[in-house]
N, C-alpha and C. Protein backbone atom coordinates (compact mmCIF):
# COMPACT_ATOMS: atom_id res chain seq x y z
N UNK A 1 81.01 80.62 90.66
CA UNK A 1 79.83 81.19 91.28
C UNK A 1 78.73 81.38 90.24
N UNK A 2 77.69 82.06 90.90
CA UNK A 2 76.31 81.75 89.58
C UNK A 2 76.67 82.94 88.85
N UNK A 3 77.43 83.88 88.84
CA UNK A 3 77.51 84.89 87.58
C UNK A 3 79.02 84.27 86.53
N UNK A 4 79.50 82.95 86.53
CA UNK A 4 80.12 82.27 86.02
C UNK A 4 82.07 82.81 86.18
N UNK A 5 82.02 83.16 87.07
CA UNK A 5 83.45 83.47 87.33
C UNK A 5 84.14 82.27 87.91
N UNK A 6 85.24 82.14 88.01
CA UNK A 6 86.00 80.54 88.37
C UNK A 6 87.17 81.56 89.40
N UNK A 7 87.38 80.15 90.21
CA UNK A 7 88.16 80.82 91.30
C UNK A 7 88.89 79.89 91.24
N UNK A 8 90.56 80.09 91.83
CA UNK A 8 91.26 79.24 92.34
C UNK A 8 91.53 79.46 93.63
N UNK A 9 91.19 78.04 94.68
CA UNK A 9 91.38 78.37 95.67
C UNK A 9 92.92 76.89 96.45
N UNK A 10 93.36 77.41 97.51
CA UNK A 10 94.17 76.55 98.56
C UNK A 10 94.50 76.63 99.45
N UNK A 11 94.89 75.50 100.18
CA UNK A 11 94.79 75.93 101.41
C UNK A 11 96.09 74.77 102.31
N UNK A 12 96.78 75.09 103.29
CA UNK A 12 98.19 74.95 103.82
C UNK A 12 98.15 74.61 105.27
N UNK A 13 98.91 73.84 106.01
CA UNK A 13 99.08 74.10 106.90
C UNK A 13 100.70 74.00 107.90
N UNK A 14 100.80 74.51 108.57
CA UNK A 14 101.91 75.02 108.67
C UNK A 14 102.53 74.82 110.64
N UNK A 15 103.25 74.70 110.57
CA UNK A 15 103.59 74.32 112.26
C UNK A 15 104.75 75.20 112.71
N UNK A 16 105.00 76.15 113.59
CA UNK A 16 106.05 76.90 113.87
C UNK A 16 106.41 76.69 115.22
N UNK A 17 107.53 76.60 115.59
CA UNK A 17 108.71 76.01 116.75
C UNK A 17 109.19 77.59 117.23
N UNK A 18 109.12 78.11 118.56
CA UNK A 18 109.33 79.06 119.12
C UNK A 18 110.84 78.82 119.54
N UNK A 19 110.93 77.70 119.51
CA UNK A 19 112.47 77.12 120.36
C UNK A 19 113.33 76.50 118.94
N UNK A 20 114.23 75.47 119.54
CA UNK A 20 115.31 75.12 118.60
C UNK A 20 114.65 73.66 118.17
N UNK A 21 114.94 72.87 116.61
CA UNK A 21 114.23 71.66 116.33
C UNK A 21 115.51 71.03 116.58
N UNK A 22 115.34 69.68 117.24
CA UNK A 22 116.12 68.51 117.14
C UNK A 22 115.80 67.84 116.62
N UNK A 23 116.29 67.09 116.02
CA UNK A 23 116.17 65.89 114.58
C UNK A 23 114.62 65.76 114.73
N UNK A 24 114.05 66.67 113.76
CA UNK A 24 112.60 67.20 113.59
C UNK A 24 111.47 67.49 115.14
N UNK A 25 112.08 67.95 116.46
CA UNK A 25 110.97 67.40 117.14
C UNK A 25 111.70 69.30 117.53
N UNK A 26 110.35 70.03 118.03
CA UNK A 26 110.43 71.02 118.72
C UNK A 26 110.53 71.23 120.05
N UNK A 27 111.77 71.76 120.32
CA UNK A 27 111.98 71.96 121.85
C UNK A 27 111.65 73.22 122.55
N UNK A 28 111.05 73.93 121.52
CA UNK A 28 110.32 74.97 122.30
C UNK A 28 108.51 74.94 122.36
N UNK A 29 107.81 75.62 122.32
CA UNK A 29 106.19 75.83 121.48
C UNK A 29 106.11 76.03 120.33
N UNK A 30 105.12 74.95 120.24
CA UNK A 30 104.97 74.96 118.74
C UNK A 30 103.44 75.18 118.63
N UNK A 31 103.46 75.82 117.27
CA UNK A 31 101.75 76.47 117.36
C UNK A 31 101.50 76.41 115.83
N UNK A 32 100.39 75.21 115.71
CA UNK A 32 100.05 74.87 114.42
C UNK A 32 98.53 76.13 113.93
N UNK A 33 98.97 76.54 112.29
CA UNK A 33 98.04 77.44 111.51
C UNK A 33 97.77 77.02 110.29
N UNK A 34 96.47 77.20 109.76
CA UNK A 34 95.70 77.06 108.56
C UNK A 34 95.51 77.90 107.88
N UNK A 35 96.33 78.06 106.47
CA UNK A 35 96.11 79.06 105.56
C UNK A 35 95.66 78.70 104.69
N UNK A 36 94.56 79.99 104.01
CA UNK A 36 93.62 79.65 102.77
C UNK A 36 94.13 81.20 101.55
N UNK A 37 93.66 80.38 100.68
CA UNK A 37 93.86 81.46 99.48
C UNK A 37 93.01 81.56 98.51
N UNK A 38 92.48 82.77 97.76
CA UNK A 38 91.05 82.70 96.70
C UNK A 38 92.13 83.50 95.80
N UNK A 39 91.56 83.20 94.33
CA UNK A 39 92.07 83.91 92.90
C UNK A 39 91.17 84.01 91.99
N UNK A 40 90.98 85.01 92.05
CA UNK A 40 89.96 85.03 91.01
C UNK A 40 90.36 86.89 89.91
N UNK A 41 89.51 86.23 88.59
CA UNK A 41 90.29 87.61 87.57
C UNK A 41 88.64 88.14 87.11
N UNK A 42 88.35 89.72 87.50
CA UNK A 42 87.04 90.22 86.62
C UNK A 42 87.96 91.42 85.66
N UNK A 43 86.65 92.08 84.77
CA UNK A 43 87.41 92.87 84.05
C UNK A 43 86.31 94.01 84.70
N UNK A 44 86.96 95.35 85.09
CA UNK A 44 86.52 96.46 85.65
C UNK A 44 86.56 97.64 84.55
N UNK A 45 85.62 98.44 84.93
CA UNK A 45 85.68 99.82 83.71
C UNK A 45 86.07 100.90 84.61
N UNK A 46 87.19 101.44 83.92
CA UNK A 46 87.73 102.68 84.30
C UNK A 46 86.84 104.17 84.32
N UNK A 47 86.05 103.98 83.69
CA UNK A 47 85.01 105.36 83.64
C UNK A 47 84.13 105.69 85.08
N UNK A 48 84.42 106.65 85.60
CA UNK A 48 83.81 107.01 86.73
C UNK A 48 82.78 107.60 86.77
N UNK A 49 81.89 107.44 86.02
CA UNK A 49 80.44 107.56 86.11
C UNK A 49 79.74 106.68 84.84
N UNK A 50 78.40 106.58 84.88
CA UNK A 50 77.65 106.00 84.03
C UNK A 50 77.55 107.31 82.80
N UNK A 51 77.57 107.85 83.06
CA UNK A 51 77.26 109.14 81.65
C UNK A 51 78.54 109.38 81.45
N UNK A 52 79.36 108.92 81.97
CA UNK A 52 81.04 109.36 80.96
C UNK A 52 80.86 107.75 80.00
N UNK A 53 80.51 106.52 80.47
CA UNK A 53 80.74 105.39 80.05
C UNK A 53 80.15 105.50 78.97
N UNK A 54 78.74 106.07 79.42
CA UNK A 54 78.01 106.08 77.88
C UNK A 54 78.32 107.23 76.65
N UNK A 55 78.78 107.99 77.09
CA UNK A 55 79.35 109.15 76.24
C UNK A 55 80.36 108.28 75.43
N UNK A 56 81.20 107.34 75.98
CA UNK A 56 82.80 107.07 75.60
C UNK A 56 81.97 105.93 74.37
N UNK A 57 80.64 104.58 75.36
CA UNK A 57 80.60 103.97 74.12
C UNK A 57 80.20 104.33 72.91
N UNK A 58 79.72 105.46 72.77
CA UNK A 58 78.69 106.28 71.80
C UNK A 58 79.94 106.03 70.66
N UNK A 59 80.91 106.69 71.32
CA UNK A 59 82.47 106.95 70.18
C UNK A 59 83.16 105.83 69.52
N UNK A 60 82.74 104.73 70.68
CA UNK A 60 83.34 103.75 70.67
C UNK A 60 84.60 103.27 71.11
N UNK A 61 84.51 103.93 72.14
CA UNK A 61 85.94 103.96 73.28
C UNK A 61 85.19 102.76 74.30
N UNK A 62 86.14 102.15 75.29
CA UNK A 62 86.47 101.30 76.21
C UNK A 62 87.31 101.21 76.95
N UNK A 63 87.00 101.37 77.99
CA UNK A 63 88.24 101.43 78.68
C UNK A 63 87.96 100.29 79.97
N UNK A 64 88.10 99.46 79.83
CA UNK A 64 88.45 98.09 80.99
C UNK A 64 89.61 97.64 81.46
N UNK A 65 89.76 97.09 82.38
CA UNK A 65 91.03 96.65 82.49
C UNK A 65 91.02 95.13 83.38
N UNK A 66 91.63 94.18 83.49
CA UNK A 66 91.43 93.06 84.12
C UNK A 66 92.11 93.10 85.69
N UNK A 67 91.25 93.09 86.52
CA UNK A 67 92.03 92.96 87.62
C UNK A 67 92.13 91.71 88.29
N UNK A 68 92.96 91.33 88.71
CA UNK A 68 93.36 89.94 89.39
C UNK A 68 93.37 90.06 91.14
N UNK A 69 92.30 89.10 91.80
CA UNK A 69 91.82 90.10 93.04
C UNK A 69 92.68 88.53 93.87
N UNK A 70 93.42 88.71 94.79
CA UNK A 70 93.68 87.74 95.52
C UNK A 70 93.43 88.00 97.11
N UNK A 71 93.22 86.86 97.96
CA UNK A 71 92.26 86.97 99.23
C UNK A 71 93.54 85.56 99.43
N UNK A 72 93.86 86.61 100.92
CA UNK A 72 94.59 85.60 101.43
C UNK A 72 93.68 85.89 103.47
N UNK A 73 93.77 84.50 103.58
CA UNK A 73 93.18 84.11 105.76
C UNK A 73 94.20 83.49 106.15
N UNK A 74 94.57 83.47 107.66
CA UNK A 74 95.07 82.82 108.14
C UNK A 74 94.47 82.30 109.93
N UNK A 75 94.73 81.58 110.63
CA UNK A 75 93.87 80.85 111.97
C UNK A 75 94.35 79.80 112.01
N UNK A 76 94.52 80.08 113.50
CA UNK A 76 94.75 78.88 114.49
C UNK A 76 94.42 77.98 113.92
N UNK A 77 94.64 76.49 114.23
CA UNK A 77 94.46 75.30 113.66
C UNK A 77 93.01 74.81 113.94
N UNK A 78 92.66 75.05 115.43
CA UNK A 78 91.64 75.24 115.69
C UNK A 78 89.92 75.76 115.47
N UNK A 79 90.16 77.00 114.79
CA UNK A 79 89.33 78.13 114.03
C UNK A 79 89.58 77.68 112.85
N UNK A 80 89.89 77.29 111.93
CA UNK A 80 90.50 76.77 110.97
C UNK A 80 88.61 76.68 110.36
N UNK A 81 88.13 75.86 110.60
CA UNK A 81 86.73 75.41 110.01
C UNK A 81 85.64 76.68 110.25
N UNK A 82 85.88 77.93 110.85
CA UNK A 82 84.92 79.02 110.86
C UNK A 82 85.79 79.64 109.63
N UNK A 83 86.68 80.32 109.80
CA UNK A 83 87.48 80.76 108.52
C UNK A 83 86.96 79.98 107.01
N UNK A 84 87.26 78.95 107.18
CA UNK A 84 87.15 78.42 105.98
C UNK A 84 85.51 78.16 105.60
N UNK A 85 84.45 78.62 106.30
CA UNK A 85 83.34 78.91 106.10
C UNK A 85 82.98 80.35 105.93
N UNK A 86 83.20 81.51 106.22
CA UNK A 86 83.51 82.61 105.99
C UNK A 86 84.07 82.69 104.40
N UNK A 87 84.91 81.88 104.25
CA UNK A 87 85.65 82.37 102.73
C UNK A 87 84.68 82.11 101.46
N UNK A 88 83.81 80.98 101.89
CA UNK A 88 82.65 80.41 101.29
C UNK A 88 81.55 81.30 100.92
């Protein structure tokens, strides 16, 4: 994105059989879904206000920590292309 963060993204799709499979074919309903996934890592500051942050850098304390944010969708096979514009 334009503040230079990198994402990993993917995306799946998946077919589920309500009934029993015979040599691969579903004998019950089957209902195909599109899953997507985002990964992305920022580093966050633990200081809960701006005048504690600046007090701490004065000392020369820091306190950050990296958080790793993951975003998981899922939709009908159908909806599949609004979802995956949304994640955008």
């Amino acid at each position: 994105d334009g503040s230079g963060r990198r994402y990993v993204t993917y995306s799946y799709e998946s077919e589920r059989c309500t009934g029993e499979v015979y040599q691969g074919e579903c004998m019950g309903t089957s209902t195909r879904r599109v899953s997507y996934a985002a990964l992305t890592m920022s580093s966050l500051s633990q200081f809960r206000t701006n005048t504690e942050r600046e007090r701490m850098a004065e000392q020369g304390r820091v306190r950050e920590v990296n958080v790793l944010w993951l975003l998981t969708a899922s939709a009908p096979e159908g909806m599949s292309g609004d979802v995956r514009k949304s994640l955008k």
